[in-house]
C-alpha atoms as a PDB file:
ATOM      1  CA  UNK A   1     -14.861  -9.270  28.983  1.00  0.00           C
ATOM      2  CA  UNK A   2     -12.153 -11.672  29.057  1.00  0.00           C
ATOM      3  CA  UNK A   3     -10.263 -11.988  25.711  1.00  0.00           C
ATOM      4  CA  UNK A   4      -7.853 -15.148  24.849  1.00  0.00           C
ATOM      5  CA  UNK A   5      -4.021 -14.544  24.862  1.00  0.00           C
ATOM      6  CA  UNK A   6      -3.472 -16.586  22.777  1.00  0.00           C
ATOM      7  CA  UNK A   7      -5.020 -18.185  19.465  1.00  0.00           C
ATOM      8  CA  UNK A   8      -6.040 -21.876  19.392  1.00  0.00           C
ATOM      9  CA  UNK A   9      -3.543 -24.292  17.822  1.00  0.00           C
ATOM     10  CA  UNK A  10      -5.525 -25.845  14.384  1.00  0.00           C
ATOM     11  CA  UNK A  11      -5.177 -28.960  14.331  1.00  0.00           C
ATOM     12  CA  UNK A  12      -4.672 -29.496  11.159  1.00  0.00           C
ATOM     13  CA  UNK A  13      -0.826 -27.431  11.567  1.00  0.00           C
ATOM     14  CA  UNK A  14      -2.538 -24.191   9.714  1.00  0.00           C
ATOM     15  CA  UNK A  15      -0.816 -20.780  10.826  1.00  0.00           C
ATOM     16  CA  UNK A  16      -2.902 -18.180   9.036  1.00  0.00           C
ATOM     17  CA  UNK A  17      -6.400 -17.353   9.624  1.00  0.00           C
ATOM     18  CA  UNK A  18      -8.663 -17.414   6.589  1.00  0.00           C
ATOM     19  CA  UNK A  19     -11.366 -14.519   6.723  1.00  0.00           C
ATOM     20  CA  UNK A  20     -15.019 -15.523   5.569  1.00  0.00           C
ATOM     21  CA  UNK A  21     -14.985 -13.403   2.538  1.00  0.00           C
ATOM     22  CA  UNK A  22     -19.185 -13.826   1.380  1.00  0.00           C
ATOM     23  CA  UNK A  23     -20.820 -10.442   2.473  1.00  0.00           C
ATOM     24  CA  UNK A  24     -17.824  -8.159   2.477  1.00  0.00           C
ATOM     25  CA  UNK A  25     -14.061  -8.536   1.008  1.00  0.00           C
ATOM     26  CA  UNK A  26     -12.454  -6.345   3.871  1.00  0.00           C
ATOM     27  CA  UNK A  27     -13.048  -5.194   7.026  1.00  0.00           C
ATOM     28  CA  UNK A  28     -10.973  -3.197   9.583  1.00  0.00           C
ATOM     29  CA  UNK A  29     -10.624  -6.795  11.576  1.00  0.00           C
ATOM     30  CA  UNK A  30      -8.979  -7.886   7.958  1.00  0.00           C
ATOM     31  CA  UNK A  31      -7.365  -4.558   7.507  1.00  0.00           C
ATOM     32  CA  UNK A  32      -5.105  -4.589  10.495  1.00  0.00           C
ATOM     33  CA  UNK A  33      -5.824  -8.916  11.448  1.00  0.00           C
ATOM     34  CA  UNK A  34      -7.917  -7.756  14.941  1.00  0.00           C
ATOM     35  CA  UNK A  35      -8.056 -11.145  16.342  1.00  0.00           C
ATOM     36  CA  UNK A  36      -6.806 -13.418  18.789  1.00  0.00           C
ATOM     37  CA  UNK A  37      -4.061 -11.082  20.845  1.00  0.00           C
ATOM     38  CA  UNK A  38      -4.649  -8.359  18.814  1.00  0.00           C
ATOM     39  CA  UNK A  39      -8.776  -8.626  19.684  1.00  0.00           C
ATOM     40  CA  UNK A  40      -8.380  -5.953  22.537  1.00  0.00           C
ATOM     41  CA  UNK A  41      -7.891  -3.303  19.912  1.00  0.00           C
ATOM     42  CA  UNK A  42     -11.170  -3.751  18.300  1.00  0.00           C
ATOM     43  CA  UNK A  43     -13.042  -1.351  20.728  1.00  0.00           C
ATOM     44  CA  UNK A  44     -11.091   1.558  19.983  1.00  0.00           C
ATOM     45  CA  UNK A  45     -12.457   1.636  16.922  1.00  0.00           C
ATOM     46  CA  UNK A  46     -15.988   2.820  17.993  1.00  0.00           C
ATOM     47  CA  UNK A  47     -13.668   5.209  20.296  1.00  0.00           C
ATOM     48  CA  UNK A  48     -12.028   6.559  17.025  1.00  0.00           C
ATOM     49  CA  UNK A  49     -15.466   7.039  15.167  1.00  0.00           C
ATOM     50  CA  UNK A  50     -16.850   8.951  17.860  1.00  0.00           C
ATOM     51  CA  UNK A  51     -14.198  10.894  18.242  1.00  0.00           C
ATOM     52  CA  UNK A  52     -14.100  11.988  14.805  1.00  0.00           C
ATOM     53  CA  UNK A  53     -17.814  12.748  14.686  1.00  0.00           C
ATOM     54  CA  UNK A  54     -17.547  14.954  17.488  1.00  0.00           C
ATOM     55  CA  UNK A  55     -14.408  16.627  15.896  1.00  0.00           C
ATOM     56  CA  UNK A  56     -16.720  16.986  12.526  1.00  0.00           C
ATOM     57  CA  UNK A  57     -19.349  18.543  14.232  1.00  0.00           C
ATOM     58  CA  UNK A  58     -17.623  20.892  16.190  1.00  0.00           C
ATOM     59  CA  UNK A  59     -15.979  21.954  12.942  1.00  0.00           C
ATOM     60  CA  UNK A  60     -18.599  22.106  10.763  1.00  0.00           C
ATOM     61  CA  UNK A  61     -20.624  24.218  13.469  1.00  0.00           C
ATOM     62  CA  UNK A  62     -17.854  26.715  13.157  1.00  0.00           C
ATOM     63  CA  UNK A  63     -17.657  26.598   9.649  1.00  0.00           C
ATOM     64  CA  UNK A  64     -21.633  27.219   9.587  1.00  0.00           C
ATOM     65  CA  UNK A  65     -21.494  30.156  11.676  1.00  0.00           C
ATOM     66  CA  UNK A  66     -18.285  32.011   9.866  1.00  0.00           C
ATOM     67  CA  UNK A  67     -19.420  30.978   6.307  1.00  0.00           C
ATOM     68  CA  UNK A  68     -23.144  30.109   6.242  1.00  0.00           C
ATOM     69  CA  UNK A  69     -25.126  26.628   6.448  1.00  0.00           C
ATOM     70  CA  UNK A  70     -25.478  26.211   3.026  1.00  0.00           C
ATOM     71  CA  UNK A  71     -22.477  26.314   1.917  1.00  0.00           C
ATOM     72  CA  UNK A  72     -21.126  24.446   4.805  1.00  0.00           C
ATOM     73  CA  UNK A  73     -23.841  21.441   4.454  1.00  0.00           C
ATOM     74  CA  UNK A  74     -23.607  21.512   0.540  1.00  0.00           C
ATOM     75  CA  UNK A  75     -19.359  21.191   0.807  1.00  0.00           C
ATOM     76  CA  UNK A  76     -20.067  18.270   3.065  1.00  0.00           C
ATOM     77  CA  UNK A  77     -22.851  16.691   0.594  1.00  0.00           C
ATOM     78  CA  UNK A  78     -20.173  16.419  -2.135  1.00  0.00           C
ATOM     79  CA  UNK A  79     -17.285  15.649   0.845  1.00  0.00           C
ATOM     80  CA  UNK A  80     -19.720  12.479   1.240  1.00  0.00           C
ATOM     81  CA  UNK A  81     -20.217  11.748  -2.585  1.00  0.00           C
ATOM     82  CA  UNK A  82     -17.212  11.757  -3.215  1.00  0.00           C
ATOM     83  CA  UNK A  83     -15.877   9.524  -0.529  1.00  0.00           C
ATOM     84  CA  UNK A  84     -18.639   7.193  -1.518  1.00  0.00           C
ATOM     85  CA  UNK A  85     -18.095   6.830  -5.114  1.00  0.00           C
ATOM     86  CA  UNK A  86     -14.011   6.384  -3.889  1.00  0.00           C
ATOM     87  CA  UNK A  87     -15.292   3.411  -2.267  1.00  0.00           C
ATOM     88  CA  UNK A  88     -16.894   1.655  -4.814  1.00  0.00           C
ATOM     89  CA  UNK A  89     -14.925  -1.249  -6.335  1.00  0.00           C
ATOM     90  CA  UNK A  90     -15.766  -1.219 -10.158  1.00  0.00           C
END
């Protein structure tokens, strides 16, 4: 896949790039502005997911067999509540 060196000129002389904000306020391409030369970068995200998903599994699997699946799977259950309650914008 071919990806543009460059951005297009506006023609109207604008120099930022305004972010459709309707279904979500950020996004990683938001977070760290993944477009135009930057737009390579955006696969490496999947990479980084995957990455850490085999890193969590790998760990928890050793954490299961030293402490006990229960405990293990329970710790992550409020790991995950609580990261999803950090999340939420009130």
């Amino acid at each position: 896949m071919q990806y543009p060196s460059t951005c297009p000129s506006a023609p109207d002389g604008c120099s930022s790039i305004a972010y459709d904000e309707g279904v979500m306020r950020e996004t990683l391409v938001t977070d760290f502005d993944l477009v135009c030369d930057r737009l390579p970068l955006l696969p490496t995200i999947g990479s980084s997911y995957m990455s850490g998903v085999v890193i969590a599994t790998m760990t928890a699997g050793f954490l299961a067999d030293r402490f006990g699946r229960r405990s293990v799977m329970l710790a992550m259950y409020v790991s995950y509540i609580q990261e999803a309650i950090s999340k939420l914008k009130i």
